[in-house]
C-alpha atoms as a PDB file:
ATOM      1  CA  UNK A   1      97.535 -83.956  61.457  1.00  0.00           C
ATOM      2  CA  UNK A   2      94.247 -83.663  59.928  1.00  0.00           C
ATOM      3  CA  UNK A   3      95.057 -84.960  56.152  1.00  0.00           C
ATOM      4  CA  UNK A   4      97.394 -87.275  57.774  1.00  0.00           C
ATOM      5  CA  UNK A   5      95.904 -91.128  57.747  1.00  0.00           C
ATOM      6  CA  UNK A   6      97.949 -93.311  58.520  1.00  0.00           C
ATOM      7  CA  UNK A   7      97.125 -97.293  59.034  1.00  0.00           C
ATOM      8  CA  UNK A   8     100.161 -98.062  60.647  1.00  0.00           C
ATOM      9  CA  UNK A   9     103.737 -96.598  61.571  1.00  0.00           C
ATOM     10  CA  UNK A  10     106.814 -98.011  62.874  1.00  0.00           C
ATOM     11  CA  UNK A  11     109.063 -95.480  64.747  1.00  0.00           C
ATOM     12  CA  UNK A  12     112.282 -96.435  65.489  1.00  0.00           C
ATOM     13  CA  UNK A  13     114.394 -95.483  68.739  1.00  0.00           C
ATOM     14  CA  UNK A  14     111.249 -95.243  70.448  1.00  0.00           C
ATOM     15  CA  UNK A  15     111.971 -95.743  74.293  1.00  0.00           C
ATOM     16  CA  UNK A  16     112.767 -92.115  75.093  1.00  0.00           C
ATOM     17  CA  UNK A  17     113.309 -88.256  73.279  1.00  0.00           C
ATOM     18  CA  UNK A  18     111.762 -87.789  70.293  1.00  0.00           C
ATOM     19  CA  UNK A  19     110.776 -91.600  69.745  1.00  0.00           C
ATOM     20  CA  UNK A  20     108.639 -91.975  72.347  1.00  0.00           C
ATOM     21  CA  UNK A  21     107.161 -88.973  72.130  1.00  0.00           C
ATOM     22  CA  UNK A  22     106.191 -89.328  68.148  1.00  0.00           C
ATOM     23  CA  UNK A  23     104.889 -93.020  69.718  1.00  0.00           C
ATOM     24  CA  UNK A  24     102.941 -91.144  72.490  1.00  0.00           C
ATOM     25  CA  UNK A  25     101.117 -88.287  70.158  1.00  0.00           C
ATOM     26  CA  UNK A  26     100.140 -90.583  67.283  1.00  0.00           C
ATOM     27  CA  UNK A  27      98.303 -92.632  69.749  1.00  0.00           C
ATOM     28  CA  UNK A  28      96.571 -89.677  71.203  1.00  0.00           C
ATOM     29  CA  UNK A  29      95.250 -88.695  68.225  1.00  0.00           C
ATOM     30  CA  UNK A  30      91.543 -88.219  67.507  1.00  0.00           C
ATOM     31  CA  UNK A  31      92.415 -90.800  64.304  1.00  0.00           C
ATOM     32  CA  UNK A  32      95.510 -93.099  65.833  1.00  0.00           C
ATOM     33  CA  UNK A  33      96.978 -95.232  63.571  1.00  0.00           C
ATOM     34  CA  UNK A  34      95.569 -98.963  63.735  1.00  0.00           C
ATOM     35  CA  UNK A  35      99.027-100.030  64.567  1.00  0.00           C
ATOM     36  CA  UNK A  36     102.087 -98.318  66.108  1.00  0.00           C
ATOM     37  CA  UNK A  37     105.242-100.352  66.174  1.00  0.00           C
ATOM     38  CA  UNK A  38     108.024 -98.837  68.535  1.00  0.00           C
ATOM     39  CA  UNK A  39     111.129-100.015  67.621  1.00  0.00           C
ATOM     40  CA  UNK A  40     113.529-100.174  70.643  1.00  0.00           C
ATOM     41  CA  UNK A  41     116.949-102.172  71.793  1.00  0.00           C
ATOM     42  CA  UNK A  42     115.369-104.044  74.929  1.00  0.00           C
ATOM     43  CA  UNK A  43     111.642-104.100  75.268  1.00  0.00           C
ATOM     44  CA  UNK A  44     111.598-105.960  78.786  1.00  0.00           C
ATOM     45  CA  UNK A  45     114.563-103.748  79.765  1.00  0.00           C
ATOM     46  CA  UNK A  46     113.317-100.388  78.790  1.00  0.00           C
ATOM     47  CA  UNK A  47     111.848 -97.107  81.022  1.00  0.00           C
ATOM     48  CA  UNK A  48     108.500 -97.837  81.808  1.00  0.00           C
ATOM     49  CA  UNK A  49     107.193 -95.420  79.741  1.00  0.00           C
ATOM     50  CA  UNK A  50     106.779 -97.389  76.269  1.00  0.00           C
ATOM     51  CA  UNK A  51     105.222-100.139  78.798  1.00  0.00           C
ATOM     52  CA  UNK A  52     102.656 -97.720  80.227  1.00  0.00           C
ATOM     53  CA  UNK A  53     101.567 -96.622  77.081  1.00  0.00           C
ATOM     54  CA  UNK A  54     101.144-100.069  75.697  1.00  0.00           C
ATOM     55  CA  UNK A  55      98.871-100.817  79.077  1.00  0.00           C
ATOM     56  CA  UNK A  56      96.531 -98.273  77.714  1.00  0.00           C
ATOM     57  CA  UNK A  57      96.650 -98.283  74.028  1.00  0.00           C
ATOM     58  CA  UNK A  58      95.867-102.075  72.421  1.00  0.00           C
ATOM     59  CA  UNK A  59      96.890-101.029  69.018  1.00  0.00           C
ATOM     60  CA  UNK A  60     100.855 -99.947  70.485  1.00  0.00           C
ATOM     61  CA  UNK A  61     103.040-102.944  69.744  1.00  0.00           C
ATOM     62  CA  UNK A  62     106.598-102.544  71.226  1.00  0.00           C
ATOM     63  CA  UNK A  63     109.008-104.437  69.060  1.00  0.00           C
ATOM     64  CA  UNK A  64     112.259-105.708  69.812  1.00  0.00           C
ATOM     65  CA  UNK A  65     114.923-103.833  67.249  1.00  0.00           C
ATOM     66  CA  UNK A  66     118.469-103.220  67.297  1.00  0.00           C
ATOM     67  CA  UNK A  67     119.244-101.040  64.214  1.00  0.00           C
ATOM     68  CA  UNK A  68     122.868-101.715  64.804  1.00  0.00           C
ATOM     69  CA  UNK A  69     122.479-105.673  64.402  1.00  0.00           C
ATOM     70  CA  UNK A  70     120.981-107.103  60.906  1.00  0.00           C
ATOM     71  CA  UNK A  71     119.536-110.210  62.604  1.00  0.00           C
ATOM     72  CA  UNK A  72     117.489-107.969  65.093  1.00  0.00           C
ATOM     73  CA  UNK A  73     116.246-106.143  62.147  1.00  0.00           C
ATOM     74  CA  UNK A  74     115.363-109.142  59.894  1.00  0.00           C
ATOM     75  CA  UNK A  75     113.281-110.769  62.991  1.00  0.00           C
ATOM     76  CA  UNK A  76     111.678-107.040  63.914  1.00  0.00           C
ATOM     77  CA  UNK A  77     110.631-106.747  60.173  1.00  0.00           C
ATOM     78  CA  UNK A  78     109.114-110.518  60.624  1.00  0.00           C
ATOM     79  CA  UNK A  79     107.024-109.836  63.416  1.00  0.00           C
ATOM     80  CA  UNK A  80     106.121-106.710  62.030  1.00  0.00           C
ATOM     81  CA  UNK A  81     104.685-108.372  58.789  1.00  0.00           C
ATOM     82  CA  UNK A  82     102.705-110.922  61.273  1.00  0.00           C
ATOM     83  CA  UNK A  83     101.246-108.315  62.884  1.00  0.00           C
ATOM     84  CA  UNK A  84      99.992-106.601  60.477  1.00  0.00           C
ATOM     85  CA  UNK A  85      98.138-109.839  59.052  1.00  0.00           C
ATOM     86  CA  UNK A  86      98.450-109.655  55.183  1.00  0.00           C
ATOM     87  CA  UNK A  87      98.592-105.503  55.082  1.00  0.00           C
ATOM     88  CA  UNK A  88     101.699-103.404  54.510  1.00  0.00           C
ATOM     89  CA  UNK A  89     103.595-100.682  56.397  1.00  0.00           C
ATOM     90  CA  UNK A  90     102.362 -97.050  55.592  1.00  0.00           C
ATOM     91  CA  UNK A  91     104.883 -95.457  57.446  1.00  0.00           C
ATOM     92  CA  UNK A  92     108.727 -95.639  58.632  1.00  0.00           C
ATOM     93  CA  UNK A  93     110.394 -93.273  60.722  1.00  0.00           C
ATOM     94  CA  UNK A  94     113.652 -94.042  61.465  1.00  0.00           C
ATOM     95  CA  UNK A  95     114.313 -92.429  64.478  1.00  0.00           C
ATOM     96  CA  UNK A  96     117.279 -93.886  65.966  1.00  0.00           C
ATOM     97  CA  UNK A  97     120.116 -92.002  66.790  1.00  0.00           C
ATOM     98  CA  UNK A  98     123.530 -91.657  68.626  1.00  0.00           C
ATOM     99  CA  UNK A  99     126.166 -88.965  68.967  1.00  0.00           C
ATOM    100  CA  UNK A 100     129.436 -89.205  70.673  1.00  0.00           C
ATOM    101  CA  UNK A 101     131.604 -85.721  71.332  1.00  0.00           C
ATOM    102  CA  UNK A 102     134.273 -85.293  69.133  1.00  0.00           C
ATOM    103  CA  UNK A 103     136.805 -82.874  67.299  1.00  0.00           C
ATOM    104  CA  UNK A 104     138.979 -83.329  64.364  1.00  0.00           C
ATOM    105  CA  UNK A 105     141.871 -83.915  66.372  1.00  0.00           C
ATOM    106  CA  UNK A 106     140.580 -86.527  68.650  1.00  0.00           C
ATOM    107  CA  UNK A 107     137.862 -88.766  66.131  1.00  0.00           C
ATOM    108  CA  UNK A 108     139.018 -91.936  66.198  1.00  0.00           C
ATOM    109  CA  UNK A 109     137.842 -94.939  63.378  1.00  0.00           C
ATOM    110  CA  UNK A 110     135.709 -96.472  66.336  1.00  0.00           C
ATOM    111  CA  UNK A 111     133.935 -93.445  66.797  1.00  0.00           C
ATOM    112  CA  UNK A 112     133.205 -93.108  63.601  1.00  0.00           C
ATOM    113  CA  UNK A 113     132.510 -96.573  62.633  1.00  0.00           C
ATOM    114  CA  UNK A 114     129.566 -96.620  66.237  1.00  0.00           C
ATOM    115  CA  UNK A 115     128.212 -93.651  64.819  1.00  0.00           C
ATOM    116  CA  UNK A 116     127.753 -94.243  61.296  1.00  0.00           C
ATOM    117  CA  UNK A 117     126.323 -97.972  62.406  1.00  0.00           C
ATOM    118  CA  UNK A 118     123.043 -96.293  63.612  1.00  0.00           C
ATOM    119  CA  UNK A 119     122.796 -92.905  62.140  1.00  0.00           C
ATOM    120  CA  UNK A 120     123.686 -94.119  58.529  1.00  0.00           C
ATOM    121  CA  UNK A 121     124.152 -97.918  58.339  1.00  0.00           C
ATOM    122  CA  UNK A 122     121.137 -98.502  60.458  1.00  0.00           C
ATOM    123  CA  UNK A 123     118.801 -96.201  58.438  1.00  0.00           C
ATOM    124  CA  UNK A 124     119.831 -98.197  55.468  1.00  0.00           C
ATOM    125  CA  UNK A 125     118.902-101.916  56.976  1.00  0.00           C
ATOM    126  CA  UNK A 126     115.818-101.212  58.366  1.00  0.00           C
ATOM    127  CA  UNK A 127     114.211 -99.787  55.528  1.00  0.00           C
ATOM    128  CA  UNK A 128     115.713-102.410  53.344  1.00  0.00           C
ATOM    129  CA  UNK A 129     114.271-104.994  55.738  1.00  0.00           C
ATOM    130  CA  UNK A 130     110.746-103.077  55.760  1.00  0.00           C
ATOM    131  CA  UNK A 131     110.577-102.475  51.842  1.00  0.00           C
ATOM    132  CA  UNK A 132     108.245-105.192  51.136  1.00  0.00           C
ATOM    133  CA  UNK A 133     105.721-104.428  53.417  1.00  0.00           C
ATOM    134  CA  UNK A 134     106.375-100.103  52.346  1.00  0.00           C
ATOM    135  CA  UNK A 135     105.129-101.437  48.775  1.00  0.00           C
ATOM    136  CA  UNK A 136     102.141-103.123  49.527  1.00  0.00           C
ATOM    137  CA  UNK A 137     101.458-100.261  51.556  1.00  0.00           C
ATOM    138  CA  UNK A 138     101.828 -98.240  48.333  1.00  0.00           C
ATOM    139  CA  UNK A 139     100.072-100.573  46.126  1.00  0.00           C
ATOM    140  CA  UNK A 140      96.969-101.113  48.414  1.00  0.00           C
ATOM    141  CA  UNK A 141      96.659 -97.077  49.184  1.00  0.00           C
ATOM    142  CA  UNK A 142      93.390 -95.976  47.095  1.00  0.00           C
ATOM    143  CA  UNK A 143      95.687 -92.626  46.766  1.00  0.00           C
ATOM    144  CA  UNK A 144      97.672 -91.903  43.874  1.00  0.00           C
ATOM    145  CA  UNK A 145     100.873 -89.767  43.716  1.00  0.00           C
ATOM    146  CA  UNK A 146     103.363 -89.896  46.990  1.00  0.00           C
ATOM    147  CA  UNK A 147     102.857 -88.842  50.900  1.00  0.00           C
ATOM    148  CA  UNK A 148     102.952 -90.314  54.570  1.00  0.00           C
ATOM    149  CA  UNK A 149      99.339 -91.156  54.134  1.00  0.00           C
ATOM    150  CA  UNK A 150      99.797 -93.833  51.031  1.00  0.00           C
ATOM    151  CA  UNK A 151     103.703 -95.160  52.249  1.00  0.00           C
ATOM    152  CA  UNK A 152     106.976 -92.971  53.246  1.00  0.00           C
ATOM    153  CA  UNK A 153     110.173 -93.106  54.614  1.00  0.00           C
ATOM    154  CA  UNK A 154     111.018 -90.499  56.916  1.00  0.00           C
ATOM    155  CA  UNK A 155     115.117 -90.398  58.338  1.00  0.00           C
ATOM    156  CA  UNK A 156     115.248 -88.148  61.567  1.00  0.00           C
ATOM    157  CA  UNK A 157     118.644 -86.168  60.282  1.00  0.00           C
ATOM    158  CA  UNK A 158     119.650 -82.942  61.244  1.00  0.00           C
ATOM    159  CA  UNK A 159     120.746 -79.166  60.356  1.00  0.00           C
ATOM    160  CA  UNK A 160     124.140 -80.404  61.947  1.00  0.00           C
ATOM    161  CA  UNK A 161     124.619 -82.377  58.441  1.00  0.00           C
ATOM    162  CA  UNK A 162     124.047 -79.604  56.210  1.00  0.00           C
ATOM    163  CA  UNK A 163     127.495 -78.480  54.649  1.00  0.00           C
ATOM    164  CA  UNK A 164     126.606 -75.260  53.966  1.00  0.00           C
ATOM    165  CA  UNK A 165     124.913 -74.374  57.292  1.00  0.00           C
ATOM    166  CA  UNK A 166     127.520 -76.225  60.041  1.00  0.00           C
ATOM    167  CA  UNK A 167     124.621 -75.852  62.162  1.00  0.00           C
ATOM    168  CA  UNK A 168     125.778 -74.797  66.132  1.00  0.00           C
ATOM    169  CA  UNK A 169     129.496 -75.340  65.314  1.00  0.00           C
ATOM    170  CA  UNK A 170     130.503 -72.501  67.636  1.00  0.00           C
ATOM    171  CA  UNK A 171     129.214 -75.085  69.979  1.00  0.00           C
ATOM    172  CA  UNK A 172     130.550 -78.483  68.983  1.00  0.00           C
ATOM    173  CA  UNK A 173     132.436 -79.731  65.999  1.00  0.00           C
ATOM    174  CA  UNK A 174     130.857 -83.625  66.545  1.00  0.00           C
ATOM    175  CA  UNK A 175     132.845 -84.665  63.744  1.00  0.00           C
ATOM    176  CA  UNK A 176     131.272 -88.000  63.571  1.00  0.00           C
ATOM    177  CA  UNK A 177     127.801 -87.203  64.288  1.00  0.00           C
ATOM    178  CA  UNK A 178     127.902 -83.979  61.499  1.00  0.00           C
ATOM    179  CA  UNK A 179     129.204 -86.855  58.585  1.00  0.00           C
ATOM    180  CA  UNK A 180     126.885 -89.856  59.533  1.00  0.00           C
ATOM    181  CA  UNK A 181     123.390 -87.230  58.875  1.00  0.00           C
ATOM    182  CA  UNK A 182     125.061 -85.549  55.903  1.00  0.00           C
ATOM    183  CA  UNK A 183     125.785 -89.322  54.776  1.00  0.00           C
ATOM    184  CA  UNK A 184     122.071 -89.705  55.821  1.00  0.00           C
ATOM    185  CA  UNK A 185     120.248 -87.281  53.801  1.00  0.00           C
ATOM    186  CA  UNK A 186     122.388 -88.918  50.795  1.00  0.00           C
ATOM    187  CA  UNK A 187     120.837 -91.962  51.657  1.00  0.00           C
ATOM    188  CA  UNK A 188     117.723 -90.161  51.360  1.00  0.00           C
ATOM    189  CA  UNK A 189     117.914 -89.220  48.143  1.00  0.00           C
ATOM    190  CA  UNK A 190     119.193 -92.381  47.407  1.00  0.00           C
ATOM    191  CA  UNK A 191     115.722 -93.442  48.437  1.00  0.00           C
ATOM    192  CA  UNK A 192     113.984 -90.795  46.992  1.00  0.00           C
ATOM    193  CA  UNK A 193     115.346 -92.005  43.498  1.00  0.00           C
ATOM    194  CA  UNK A 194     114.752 -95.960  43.464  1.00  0.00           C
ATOM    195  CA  UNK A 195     111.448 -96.284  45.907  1.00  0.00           C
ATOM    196  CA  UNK A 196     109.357 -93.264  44.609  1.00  0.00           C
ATOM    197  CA  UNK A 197     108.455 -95.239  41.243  1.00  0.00           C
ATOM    198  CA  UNK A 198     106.909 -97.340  43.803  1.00  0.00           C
ATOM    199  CA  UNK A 199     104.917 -94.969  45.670  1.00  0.00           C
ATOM    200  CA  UNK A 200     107.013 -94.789  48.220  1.00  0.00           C
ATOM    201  CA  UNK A 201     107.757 -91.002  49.491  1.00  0.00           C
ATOM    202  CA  UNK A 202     111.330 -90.682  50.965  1.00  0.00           C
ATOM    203  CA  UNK A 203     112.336 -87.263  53.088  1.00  0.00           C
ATOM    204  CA  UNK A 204     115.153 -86.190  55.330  1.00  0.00           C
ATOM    205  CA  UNK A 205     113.625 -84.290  58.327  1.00  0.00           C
ATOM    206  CA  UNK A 206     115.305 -82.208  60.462  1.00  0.00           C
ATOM    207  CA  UNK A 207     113.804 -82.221  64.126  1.00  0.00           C
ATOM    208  CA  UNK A 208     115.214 -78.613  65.933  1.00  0.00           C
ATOM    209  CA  UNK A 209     117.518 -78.536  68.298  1.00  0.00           C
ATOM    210  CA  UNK A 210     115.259 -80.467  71.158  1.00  0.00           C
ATOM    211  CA  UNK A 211     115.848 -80.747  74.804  1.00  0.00           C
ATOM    212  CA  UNK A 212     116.125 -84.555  74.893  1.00  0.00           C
ATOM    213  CA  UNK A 213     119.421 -86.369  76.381  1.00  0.00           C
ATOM    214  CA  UNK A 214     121.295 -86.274  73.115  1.00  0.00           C
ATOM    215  CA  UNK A 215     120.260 -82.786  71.815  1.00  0.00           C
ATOM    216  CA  UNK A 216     121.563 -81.265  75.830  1.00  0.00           C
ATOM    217  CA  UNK A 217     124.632 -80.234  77.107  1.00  0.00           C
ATOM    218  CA  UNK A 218     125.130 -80.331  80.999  1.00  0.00           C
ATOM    219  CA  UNK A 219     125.949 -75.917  79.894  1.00  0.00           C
ATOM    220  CA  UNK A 220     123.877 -75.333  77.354  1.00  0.00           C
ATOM    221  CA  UNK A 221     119.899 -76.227  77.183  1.00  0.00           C
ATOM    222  CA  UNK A 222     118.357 -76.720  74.203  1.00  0.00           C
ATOM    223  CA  UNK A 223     115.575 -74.299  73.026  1.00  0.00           C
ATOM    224  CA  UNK A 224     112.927 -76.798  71.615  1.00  0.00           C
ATOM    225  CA  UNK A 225     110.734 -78.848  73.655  1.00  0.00           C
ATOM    226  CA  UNK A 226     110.647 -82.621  72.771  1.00  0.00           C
ATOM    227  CA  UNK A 227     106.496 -82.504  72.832  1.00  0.00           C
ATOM    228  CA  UNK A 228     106.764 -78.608  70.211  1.00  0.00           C
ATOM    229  CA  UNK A 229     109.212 -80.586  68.253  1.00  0.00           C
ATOM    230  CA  UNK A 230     106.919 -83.604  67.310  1.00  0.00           C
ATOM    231  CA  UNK A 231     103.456 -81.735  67.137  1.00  0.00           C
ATOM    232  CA  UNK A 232     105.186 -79.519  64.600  1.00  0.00           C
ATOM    233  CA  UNK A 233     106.663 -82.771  62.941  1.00  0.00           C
ATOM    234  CA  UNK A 234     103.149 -84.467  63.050  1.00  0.00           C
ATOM    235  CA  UNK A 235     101.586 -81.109  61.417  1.00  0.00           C
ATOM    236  CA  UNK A 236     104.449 -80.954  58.511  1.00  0.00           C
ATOM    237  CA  UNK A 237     103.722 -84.691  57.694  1.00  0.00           C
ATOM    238  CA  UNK A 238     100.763 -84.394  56.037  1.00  0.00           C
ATOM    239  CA  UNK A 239     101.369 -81.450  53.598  1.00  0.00           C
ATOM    240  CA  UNK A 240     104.542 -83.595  52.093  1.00  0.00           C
ATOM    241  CA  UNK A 241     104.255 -85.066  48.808  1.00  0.00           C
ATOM    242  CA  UNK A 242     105.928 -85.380  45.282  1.00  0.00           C
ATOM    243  CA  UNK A 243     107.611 -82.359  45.781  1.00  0.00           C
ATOM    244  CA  UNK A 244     109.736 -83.395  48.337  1.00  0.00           C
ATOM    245  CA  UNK A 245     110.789 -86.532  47.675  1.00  0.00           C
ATOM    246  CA  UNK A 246     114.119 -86.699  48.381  1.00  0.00           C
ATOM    247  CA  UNK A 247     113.877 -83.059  50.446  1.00  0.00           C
ATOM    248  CA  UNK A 248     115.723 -82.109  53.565  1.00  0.00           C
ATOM    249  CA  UNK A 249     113.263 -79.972  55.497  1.00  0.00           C
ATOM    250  CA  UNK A 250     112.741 -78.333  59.389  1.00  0.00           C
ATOM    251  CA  UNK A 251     110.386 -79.653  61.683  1.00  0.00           C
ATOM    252  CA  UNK A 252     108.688 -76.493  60.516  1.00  0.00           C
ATOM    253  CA  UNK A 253     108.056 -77.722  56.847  1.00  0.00           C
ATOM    254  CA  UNK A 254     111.131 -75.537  55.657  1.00  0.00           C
ATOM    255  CA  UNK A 255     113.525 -76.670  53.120  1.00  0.00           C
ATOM    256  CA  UNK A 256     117.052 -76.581  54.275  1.00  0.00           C
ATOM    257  CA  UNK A 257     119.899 -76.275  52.367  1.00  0.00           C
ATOM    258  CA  UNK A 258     122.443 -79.698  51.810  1.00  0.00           C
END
């Protein structure tokens, strides 16, 4: 994370996996962030983790933010912009993430309609809501071209939403989950097209299949380790730029296929 500076960072989905660890290494960092925002349903109602952390770590702010409800994002992306006194965002993970079990036989509307509220929907809001403050980022960064170091968006997807890979089918078809991140890295390039004129870097990013409550089976364990999984994240960040805008890579900096 050496060429990565970053001023501040909101992560969203930050009380537990991958969330709270991304919240957890930035702040250990040699050069943390001056601000780290974690986004998360229920602040006062949350594992104590995210509370510890904050107990230690003055420049951790945990915010209040449902990505499934607009007012909860509007009033997040308020107190966001008071905390950060007149300065903008740098960077915006969106992080939040559900999955529900499901086949093509037995996905029902509801299903799908939950699951494309946070993975796609969600995703969507929340950076609309946080534009503003991504832009001043941009416009105040003495760097020119794009990265995470000058003002990004970065949508936690996965290989599961790649049409051409149907990554771990053998295992699960997750109907719902498999649409909402290919509709995600869509969104992506969405972004990728109408923010990068703005110096805003946009990228899909694919974590690994991580041992965190969502990414385990009670049969099956994943392979990746939630704290490998975000120092490899943390090391990709920095080297992304122009080039990928609008990319769909690994945790490992790879470029994976739509």
């Amino acid at each position: 994370m050496a060429g990565l500076c970053v001023r501040s960072v909101l992560v969203t989905g930050a009380n537990r996996g991958i969330g709270l660890e991304l919240v957890r290494q930035l702040l250990g960092k040699a050069n943390p962030p001056e601000r780290v925002f974690a986004g998360c349903r229920d602040p006062a109602g949350e594992r104590a983790q995210l509370q510890d952390l904050a107990s230690r770590h003055p420049n951790l702010v945990i915010v209040a933010l449902d990505v499934t409800h607009p007012a909860s994002i509007q009033a997040a992306a308020a107190s966001v912009q008071e905390q950060l006194k007149g300065s903008g965002l740098t960077l915006l993970i969106n992080n939040a993430g559900t999955a529900m079990p499901s086949t093509l036989e037995s996905e029902t509307p509801e299903g799908m309609a939950l699951v494309y509220a946070t993975n796609v929907t969600g995703p969507l809001l929340v950076s609309q809501a946080f534009l503003p403050l991504l832009k001043k980022a941009a416009q105040e960064s003495p760097q020119t071209g794009l990265s995470c170091s000058r003002a990004a968006i970065v949508n936690m997807s996965s290989e599961a939403g790649s049409i051409q890979n149907i990554f771990l089918w053998h295992l699960g078809q997750a109907v719902s989950y498999r649409c909402s991140k290919a509709a995600l890295n869509m969104l992506t390039k969405c972004q990728a097209l109408a923010h990068g004129g703005d110096g805003i870097l946009s990228v899909a990013l694919h974590p690994g299949w991580v041992q965190t409550d969502m990414g385990s089976r009670a049969s099956l364990k994943a392979p990746l380790a939630v704290d490998a999984s975000v120092r490899e994240i943390l090391e990709v960040l920095p080297t992304l730029s122009e080039k990928d805008n609008g990319a769909f890579v690994s945790w490992e900096g790879k470029v994976l296929p739509w």
